[in-house]
PDB file of N, CA and C in Angstrom:
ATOM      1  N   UNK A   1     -19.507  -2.916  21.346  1.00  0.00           N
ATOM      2  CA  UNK A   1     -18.391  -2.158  20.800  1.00  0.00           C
ATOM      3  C   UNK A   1     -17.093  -2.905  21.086  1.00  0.00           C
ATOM      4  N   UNK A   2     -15.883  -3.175  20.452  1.00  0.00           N
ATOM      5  CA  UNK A   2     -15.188  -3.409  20.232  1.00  0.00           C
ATOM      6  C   UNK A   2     -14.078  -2.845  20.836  1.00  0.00           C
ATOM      7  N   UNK A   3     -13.211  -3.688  21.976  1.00  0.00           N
ATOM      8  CA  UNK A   3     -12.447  -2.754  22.699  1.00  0.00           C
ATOM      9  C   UNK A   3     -11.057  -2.439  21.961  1.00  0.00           C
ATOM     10  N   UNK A   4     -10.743  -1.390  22.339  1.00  0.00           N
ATOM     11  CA  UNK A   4      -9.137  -0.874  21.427  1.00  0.00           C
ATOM     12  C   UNK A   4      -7.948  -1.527  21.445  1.00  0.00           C
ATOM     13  N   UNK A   5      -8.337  -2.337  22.511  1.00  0.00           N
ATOM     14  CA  UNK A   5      -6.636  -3.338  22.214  1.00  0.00           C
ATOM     15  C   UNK A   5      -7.217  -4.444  21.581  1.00  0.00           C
ATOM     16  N   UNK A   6      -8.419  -4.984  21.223  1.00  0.00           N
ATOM     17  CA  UNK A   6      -8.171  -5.965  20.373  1.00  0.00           C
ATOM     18  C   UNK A   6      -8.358  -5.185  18.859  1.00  0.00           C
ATOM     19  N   UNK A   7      -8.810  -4.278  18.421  1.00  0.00           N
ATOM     20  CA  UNK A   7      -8.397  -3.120  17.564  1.00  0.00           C
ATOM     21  C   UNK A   7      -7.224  -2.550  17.217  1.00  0.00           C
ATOM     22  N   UNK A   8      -6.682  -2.693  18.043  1.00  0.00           N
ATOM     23  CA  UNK A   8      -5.013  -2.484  17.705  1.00  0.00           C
ATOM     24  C   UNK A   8      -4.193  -3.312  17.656  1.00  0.00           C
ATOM     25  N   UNK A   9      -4.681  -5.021  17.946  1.00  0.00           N
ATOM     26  CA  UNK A   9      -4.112  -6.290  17.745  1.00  0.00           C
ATOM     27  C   UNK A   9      -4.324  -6.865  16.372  1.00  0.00           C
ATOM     28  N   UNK A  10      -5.908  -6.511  15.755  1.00  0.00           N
ATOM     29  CA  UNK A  10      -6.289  -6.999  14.602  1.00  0.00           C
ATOM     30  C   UNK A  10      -5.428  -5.892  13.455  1.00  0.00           C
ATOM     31  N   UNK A  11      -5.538  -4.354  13.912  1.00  0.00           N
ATOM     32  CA  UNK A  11      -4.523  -3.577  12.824  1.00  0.00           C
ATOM     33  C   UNK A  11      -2.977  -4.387  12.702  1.00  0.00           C
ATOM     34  N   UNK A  12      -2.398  -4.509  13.667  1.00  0.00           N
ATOM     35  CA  UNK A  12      -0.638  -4.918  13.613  1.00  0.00           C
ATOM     36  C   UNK A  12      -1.277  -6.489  12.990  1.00  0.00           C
ATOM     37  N   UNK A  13      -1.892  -7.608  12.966  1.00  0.00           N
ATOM     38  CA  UNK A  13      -2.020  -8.505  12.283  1.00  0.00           C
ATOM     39  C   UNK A  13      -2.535  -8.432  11.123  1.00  0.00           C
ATOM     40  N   UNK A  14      -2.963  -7.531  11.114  1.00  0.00           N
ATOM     41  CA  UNK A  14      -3.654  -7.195   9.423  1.00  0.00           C
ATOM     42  C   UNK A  14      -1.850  -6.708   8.699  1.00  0.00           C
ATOM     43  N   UNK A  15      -1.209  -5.523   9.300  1.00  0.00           N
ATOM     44  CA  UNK A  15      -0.387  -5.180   8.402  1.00  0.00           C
ATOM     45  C   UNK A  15       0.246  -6.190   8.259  1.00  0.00           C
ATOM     46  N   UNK A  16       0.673  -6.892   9.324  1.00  0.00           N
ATOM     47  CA  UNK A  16       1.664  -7.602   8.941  1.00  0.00           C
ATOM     48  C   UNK A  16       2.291  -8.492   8.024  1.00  0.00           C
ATOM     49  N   UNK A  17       0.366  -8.921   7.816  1.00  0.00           N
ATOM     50  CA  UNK A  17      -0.029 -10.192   6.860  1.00  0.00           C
ATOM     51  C   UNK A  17       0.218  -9.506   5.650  1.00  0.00           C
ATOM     52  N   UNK A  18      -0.300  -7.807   5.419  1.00  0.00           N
ATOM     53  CA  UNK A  18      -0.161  -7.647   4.148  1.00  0.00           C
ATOM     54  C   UNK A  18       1.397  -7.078   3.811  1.00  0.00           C
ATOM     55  N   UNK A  19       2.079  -6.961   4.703  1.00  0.00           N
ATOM     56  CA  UNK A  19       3.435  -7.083   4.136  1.00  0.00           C
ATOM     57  C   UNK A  19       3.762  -8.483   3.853  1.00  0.00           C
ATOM     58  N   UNK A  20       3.642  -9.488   4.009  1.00  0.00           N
ATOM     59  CA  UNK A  20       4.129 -10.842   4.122  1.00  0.00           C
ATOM     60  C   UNK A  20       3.854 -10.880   2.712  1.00  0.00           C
ATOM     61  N   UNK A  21       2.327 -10.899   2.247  1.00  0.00           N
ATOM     62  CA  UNK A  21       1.551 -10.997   1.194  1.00  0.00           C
ATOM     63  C   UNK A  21       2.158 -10.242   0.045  1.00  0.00           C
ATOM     64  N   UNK A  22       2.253  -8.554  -0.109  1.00  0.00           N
ATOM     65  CA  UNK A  22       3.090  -7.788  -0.177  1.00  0.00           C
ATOM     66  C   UNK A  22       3.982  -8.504  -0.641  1.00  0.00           C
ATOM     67  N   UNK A  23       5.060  -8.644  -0.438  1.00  0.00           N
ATOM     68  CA  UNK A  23       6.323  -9.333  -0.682  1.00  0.00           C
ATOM     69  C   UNK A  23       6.862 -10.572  -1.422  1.00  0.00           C
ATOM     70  N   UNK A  24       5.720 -11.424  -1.046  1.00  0.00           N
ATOM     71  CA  UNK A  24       5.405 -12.444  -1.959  1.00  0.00           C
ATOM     72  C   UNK A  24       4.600 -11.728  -3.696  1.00  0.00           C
ATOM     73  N   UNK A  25       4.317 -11.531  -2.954  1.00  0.00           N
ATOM     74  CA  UNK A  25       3.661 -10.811  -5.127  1.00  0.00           C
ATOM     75  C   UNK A  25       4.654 -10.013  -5.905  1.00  0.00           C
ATOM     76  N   UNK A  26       5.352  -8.727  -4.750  1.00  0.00           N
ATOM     77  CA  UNK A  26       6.405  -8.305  -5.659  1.00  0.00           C
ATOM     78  C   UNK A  26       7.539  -9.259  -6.464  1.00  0.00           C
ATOM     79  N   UNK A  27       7.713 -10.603  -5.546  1.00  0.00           N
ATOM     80  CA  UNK A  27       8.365 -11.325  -5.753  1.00  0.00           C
ATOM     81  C   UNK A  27       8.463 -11.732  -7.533  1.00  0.00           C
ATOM     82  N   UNK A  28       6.737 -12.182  -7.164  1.00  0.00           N
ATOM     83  CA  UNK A  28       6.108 -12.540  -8.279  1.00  0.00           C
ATOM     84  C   UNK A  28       5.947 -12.008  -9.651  1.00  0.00           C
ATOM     85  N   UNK A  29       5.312 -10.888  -9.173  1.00  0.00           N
ATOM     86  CA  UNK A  29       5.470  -9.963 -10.594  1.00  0.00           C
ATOM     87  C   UNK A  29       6.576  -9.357 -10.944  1.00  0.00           C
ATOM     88  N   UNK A  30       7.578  -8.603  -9.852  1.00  0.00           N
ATOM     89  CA  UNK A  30       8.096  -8.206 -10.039  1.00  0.00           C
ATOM     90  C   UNK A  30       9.687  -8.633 -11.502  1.00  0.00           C
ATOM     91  N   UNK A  31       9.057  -9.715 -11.992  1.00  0.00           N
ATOM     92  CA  UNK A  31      10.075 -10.180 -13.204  1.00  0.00           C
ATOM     93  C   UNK A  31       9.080 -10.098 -13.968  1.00  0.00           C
ATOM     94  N   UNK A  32       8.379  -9.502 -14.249  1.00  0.00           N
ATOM     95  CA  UNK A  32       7.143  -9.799 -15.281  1.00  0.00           C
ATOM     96  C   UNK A  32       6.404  -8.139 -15.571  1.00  0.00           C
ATOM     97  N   UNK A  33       6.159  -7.592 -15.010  1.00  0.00           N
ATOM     98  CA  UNK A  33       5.578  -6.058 -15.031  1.00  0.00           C
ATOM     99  C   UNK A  33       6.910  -5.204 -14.980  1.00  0.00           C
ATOM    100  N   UNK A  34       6.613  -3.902 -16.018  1.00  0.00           N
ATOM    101  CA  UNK A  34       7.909  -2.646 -15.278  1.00  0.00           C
ATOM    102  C   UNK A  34       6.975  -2.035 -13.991  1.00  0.00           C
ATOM    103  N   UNK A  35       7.990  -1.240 -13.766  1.00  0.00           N
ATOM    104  CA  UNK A  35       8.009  -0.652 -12.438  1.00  0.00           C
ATOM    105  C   UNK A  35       6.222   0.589 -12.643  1.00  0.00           C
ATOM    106  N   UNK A  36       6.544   1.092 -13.671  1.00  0.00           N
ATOM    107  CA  UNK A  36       5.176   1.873 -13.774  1.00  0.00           C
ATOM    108  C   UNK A  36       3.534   0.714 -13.548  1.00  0.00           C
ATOM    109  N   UNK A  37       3.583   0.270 -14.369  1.00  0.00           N
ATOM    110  CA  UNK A  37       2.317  -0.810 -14.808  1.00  0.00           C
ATOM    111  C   UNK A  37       2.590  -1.656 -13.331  1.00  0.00           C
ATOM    112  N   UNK A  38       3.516  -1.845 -11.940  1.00  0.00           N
ATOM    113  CA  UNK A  38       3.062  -2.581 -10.888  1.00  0.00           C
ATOM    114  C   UNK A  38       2.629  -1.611 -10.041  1.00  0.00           C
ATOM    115  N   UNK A  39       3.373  -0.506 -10.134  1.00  0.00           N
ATOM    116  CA  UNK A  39       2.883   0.788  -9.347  1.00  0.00           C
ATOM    117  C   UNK A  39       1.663   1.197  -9.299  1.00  0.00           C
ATOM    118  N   UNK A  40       1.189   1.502 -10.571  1.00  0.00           N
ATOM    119  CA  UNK A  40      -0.457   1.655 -10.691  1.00  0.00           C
ATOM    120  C   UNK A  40      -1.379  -0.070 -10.229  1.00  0.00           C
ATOM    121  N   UNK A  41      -0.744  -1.200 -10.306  1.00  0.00           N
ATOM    122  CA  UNK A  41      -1.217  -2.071  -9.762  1.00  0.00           C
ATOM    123  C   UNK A  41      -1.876  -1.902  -8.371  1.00  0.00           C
ATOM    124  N   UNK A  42      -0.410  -1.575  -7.909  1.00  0.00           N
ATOM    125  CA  UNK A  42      -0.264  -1.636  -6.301  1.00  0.00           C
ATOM    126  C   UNK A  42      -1.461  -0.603  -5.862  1.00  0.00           C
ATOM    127  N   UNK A  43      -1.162   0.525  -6.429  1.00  0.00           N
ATOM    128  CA  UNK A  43      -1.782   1.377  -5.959  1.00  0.00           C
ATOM    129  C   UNK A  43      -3.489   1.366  -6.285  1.00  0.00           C
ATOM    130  N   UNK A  44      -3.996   0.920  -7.252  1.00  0.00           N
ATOM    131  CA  UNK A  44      -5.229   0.438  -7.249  1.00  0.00           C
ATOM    132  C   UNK A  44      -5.895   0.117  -6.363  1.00  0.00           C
ATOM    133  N   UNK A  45      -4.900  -1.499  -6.080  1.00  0.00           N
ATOM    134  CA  UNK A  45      -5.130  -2.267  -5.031  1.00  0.00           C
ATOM    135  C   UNK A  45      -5.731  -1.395  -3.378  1.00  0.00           C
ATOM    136  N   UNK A  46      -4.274  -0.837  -3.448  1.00  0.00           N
ATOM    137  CA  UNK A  46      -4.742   0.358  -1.865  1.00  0.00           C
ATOM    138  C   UNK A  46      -5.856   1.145  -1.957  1.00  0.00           C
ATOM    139  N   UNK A  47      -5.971   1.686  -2.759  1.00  0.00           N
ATOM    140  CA  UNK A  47      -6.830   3.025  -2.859  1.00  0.00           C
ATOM    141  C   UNK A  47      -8.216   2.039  -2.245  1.00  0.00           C
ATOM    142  N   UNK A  48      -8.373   1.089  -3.525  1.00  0.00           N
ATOM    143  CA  UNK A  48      -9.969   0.357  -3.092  1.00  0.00           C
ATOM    144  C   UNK A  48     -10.112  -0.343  -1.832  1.00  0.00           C
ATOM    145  N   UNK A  49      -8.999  -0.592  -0.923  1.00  0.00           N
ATOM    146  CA  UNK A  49      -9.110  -1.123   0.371  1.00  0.00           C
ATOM    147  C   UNK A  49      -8.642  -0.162   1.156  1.00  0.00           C
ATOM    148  N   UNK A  50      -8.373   0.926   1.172  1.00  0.00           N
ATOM    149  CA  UNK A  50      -8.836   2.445   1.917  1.00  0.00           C
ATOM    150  C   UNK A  50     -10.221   2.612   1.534  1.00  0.00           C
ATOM    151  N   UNK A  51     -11.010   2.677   0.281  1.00  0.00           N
ATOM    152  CA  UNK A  51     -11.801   3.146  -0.029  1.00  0.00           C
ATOM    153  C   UNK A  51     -13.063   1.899   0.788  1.00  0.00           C
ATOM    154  N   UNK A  52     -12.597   0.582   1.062  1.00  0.00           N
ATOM    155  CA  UNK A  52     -13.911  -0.125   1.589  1.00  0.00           C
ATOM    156  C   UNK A  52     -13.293  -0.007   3.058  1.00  0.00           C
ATOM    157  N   UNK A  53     -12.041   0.376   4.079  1.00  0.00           N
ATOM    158  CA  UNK A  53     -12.109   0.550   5.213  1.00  0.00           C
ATOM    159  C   UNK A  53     -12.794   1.831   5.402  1.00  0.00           C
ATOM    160  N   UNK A  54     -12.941   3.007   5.050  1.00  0.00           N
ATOM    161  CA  UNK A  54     -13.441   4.109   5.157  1.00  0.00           C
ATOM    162  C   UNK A  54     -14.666   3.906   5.079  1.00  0.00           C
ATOM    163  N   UNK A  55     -15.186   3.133   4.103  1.00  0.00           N
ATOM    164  CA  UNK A  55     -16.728   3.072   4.212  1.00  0.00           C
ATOM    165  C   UNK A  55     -17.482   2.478   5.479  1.00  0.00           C
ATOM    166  N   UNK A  56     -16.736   1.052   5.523  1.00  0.00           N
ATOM    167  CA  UNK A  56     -17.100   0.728   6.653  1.00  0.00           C
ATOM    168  C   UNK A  56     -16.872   1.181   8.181  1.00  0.00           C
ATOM    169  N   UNK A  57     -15.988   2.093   8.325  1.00  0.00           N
ATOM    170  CA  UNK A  57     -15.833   2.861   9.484  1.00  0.00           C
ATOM    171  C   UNK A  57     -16.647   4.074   9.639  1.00  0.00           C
ATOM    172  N   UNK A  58     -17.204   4.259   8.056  1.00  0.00           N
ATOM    173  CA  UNK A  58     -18.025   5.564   8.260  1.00  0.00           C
ATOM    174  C   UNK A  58     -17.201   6.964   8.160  1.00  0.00           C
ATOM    175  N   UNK A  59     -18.004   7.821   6.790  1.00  0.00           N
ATOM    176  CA  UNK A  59     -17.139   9.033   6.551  1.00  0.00           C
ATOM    177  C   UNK A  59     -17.391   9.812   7.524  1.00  0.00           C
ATOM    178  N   UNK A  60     -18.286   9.646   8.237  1.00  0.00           N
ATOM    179  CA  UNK A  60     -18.479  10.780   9.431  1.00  0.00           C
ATOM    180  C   UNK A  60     -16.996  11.232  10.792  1.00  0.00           C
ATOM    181  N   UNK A  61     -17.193  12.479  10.215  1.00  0.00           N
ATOM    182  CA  UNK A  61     -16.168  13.021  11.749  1.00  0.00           C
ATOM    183  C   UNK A  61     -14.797  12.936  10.796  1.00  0.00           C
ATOM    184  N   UNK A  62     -14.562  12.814   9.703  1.00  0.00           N
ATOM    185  CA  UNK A  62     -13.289  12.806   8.825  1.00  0.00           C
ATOM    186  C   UNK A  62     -13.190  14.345   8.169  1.00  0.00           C
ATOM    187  N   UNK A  63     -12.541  15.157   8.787  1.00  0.00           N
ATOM    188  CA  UNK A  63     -12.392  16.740   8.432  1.00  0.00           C
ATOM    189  C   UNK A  63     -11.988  16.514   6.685  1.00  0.00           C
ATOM    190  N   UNK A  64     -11.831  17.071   5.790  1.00  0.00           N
ATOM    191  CA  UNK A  64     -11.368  17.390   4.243  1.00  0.00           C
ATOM    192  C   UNK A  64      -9.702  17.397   4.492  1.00  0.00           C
ATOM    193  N   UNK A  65      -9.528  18.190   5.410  1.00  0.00           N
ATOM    194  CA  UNK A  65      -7.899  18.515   5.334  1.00  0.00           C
ATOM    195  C   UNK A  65      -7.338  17.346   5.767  1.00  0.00           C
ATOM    196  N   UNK A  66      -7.467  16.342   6.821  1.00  0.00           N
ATOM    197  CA  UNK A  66      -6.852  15.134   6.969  1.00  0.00           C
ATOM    198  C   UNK A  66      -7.002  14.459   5.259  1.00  0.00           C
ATOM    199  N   UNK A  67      -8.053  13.876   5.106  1.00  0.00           N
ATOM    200  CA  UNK A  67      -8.135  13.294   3.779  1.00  0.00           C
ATOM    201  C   UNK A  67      -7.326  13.475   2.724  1.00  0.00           C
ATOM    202  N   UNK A  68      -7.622  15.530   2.725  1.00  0.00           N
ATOM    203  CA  UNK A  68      -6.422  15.842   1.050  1.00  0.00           C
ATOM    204  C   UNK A  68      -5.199  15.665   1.576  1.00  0.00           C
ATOM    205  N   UNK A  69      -4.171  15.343   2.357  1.00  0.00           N
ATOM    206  CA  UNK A  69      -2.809  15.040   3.207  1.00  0.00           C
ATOM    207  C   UNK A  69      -2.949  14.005   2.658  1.00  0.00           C
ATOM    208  N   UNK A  70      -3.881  12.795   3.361  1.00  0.00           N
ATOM    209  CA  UNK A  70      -3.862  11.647   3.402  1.00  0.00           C
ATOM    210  C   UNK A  70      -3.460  11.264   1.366  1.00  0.00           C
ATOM    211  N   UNK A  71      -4.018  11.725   0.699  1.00  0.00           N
ATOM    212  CA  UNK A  71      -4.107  11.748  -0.782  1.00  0.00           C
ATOM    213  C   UNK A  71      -3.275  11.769  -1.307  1.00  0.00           C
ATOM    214  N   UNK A  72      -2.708  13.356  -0.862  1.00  0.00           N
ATOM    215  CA  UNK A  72      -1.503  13.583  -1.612  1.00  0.00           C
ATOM    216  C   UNK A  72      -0.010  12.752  -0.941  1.00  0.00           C
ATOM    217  N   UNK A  73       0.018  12.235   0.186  1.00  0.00           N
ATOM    218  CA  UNK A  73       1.071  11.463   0.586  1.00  0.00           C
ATOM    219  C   UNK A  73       0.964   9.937  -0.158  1.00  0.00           C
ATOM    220  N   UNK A  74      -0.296   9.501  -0.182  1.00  0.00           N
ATOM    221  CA  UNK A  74      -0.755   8.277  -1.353  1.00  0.00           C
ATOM    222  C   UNK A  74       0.138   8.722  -2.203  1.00  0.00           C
ATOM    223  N   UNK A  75      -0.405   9.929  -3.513  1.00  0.00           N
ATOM    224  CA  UNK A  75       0.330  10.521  -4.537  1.00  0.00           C
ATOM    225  C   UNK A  75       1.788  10.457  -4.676  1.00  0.00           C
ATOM    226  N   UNK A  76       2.742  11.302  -3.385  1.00  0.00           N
ATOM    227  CA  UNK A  76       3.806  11.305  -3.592  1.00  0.00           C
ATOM    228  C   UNK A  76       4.475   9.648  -3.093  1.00  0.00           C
ATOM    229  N   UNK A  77       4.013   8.977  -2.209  1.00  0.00           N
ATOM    230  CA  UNK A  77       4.752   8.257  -1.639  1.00  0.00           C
ATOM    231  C   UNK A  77       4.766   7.019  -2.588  1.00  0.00           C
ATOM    232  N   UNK A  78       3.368   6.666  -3.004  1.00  0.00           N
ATOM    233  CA  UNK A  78       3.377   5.626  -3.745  1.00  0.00           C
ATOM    234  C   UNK A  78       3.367   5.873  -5.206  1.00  0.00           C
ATOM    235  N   UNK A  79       2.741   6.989  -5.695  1.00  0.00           N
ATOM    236  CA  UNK A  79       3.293   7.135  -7.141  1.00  0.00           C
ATOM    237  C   UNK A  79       4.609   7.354  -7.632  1.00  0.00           C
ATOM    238  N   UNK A  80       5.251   8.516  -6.548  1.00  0.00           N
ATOM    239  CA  UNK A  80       6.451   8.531  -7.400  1.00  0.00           C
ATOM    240  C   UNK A  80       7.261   7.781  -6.776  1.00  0.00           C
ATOM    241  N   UNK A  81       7.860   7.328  -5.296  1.00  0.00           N
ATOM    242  CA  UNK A  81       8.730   7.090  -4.808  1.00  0.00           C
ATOM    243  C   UNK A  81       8.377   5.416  -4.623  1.00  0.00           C
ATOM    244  N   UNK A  82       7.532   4.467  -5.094  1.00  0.00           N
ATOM    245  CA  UNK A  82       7.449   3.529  -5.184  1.00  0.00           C
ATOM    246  C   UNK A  82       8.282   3.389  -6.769  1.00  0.00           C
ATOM    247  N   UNK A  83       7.674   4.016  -7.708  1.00  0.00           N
ATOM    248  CA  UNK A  83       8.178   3.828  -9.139  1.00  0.00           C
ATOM    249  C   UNK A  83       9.316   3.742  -9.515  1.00  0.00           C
ATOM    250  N   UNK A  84       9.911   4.896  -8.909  1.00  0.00           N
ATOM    251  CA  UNK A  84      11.396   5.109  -8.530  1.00  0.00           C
ATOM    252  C   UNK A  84      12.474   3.646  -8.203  1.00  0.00           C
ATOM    253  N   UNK A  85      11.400   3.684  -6.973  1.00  0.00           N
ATOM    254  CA  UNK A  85      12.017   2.470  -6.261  1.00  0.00           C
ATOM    255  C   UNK A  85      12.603   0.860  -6.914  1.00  0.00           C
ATOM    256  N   UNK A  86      11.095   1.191  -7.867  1.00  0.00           N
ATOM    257  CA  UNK A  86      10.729  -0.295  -8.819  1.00  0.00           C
ATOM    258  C   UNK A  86      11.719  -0.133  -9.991  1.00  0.00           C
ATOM    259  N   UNK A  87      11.750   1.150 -10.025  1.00  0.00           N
ATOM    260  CA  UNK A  87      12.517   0.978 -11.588  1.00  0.00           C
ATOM    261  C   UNK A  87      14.224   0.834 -11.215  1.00  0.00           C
ATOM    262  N   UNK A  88      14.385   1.533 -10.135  1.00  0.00           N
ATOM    263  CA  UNK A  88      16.154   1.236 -10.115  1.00  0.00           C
ATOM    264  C   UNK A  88      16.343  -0.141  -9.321  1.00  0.00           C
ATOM    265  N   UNK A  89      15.344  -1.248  -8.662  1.00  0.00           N
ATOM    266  CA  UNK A  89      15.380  -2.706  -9.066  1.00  0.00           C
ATOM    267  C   UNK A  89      15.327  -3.063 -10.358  1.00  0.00           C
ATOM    268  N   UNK A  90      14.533  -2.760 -10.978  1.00  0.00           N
ATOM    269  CA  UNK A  90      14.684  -3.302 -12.534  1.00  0.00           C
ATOM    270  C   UNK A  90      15.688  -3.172 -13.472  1.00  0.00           C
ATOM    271  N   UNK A  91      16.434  -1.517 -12.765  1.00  0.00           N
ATOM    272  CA  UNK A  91      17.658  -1.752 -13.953  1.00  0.00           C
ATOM    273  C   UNK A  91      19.232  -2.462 -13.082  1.00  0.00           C
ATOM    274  N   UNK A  92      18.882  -2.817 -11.886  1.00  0.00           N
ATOM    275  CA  UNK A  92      19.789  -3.155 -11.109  1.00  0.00           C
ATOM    276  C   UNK A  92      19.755  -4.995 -11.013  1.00  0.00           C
ATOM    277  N   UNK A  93      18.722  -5.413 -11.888  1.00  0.00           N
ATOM    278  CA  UNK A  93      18.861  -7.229 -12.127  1.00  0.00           C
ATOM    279  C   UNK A  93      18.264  -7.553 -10.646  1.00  0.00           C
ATOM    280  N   UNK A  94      17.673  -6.739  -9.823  1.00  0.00           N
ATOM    281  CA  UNK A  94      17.182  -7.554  -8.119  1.00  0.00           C
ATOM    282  C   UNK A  94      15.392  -6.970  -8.615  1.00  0.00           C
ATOM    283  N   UNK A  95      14.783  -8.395  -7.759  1.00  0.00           N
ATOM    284  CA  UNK A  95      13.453  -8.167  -7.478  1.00  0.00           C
ATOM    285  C   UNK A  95      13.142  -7.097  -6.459  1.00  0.00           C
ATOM    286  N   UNK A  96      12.070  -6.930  -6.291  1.00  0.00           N
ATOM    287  CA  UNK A  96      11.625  -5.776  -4.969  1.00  0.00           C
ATOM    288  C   UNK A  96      11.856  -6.739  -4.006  1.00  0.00           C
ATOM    289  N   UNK A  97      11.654  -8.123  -3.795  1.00  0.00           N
ATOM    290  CA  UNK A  97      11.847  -8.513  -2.558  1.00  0.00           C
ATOM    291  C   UNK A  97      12.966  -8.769  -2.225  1.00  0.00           C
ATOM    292  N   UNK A  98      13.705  -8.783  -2.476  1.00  0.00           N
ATOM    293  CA  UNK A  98      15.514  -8.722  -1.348  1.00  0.00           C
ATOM    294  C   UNK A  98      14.876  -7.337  -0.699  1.00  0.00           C
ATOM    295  N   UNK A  99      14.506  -6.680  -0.156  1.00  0.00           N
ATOM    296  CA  UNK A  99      14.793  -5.864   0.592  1.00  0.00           C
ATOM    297  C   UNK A  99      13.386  -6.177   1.816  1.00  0.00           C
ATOM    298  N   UNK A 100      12.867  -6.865   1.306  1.00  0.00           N
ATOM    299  CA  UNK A 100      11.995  -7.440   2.350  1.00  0.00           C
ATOM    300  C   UNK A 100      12.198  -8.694   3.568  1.00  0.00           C
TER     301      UNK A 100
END
């Protein structure tokens, strides 16, 4: 078994990388896609790498009510308030990454 501080060393290096990563793509697309069509990108992207960390951690011991939270904060945070986000860069002439 796998002790928790190197579990909690590999999480903070995992995010970190995928903000780095993250940032570099908004870069990228972000002159090329509107704000809707990267949003549903993005969010694709997450859902299916929640959907293969969950598997591999195993659905067991995951109550319903954490999950539907977990969902609907997906929903609000990244559907609308990413879109939002993307679109008043787009009408403001800046990529998503200046703020990274």
């Amino acid at each position: 078994m796998l002790d928790d501080r190197i579990i909690g060393i590999a999480a903070a290096l995992g995010s970190a990388t995928s903000w780095a990563v993250g940032s570099v793509l908004f870069k990228l697309l972000g002159d090329k896609l509107q704000p809707i069509p990267l949003t549903f990108a993005k969010g694709t992207v997450g859902a299916v790498l929640l959907g293969l960390a969950l598997l591999a951690s195993g659905l067991h011991g995951i109550a319903l009510g954490p999950l539907l939270l977990l969902t609907l904060s997906g929903i609000l945070g990244i559907a609308i308030g990413d879109t939002f986000f993307l679109w008043r860069c787009a009408i403001s002439g800046r990529t998503p990454s200046w703020c990274c």
